[in-house]
C-alpha atoms as a PDB file:
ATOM      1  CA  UNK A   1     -20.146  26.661 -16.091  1.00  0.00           C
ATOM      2  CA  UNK A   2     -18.504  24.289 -14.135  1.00  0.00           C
ATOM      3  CA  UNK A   3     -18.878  20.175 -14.446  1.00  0.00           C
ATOM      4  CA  UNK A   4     -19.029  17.671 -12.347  1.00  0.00           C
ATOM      5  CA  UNK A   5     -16.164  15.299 -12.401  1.00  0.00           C
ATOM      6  CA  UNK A   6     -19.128  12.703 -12.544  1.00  0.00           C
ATOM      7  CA  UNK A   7     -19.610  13.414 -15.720  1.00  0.00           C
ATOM      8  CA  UNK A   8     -16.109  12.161 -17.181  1.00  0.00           C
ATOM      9  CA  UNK A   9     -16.392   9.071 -14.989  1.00  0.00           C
ATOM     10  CA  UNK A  10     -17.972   6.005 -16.082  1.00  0.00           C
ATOM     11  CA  UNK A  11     -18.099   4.019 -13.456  1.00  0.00           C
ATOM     12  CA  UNK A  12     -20.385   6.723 -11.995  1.00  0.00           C
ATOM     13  CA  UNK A  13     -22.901   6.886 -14.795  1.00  0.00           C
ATOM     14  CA  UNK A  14     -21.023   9.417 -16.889  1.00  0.00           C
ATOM     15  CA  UNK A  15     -20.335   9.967 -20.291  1.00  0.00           C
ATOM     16  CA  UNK A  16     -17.174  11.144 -21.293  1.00  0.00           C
ATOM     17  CA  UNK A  17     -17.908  10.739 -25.083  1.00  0.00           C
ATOM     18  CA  UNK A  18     -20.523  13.477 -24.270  1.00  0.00           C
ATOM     19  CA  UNK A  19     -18.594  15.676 -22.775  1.00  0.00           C
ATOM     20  CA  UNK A  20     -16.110  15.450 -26.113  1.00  0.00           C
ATOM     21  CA  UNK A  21     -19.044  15.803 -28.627  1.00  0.00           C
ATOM     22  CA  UNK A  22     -19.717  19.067 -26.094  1.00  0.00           C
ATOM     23  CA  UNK A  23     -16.173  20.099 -26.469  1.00  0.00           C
ATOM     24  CA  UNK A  24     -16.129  19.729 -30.303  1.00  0.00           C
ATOM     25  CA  UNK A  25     -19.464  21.707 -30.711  1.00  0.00           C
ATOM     26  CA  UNK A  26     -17.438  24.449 -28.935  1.00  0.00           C
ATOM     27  CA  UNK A  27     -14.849  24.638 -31.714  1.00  0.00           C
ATOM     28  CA  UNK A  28     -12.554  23.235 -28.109  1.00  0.00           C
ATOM     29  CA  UNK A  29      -9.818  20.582 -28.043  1.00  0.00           C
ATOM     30  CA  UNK A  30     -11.777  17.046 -27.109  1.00  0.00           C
ATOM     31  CA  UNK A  31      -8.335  16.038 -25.989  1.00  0.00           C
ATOM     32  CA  UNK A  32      -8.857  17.716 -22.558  1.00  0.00           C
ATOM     33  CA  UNK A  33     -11.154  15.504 -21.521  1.00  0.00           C
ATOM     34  CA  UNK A  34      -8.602  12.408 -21.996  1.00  0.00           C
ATOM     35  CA  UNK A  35      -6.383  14.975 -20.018  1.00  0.00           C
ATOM     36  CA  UNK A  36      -9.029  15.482 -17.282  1.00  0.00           C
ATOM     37  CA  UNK A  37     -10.005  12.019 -17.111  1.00  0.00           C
ATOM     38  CA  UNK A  38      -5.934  11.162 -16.704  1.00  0.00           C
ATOM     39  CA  UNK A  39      -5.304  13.319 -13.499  1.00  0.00           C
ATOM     40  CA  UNK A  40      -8.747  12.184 -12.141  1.00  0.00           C
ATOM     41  CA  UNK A  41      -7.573   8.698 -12.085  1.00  0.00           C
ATOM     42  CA  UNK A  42      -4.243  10.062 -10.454  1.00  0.00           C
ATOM     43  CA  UNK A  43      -6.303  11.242  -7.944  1.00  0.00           C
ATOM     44  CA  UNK A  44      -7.980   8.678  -7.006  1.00  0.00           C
ATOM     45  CA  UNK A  45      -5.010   6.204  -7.053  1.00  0.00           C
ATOM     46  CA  UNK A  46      -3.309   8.564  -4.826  1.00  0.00           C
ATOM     47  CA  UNK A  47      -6.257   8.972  -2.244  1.00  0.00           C
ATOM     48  CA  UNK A  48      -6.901   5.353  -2.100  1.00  0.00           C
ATOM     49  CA  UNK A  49      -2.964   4.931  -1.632  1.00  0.00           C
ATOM     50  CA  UNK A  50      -3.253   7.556   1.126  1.00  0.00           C
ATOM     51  CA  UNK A  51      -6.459   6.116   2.613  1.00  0.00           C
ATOM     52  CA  UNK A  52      -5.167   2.529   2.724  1.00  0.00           C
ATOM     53  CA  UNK A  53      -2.217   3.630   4.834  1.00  0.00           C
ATOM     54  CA  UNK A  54      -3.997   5.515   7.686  1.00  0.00           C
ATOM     55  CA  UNK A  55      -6.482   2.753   7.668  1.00  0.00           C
ATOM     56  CA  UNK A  56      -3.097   0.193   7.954  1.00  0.00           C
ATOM     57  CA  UNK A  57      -1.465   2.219  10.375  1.00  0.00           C
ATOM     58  CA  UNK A  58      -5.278   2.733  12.166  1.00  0.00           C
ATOM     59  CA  UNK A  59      -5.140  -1.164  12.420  1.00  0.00           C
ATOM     60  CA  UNK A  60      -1.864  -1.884  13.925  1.00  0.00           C
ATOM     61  CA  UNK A  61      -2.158   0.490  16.814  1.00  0.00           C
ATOM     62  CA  UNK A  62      -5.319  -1.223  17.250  1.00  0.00           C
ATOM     63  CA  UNK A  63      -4.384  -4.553  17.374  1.00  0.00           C
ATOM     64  CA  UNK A  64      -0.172  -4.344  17.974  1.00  0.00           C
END
């Protein structure tokens, strides 16, 4: 089963607490999620880094 990433983000309504109690009732290591949550912010921080640039880049051909 796979999850959605929502789930291990709170500033989308998710529980990541959950998602450990899940992964201890599975006899699985509730450190993953800490993991998951860790390259999901990486992510993000590295789209929005990417993103920002076109958008800069966008906005000079526009107005230079």
């Amino acid at each position: 089963m796979v999850l959605s990433i929502d789930l291990f983000r709170v500033d989308k309504g998710g529980d990541p607490e959950k998602v450990r109690d899940s992964q201890r009732k599975r006899y699985k290591n509730p450190e993953d999620v800490d993991k998951i949550i860790d390259f999901d912010n990486q992510w993000r921080k590295g789209t929005y880094n990417v993103n920002f640039n076109v958008l800069s880049k966008l906005d000079q051909q526009l107005t230079g």
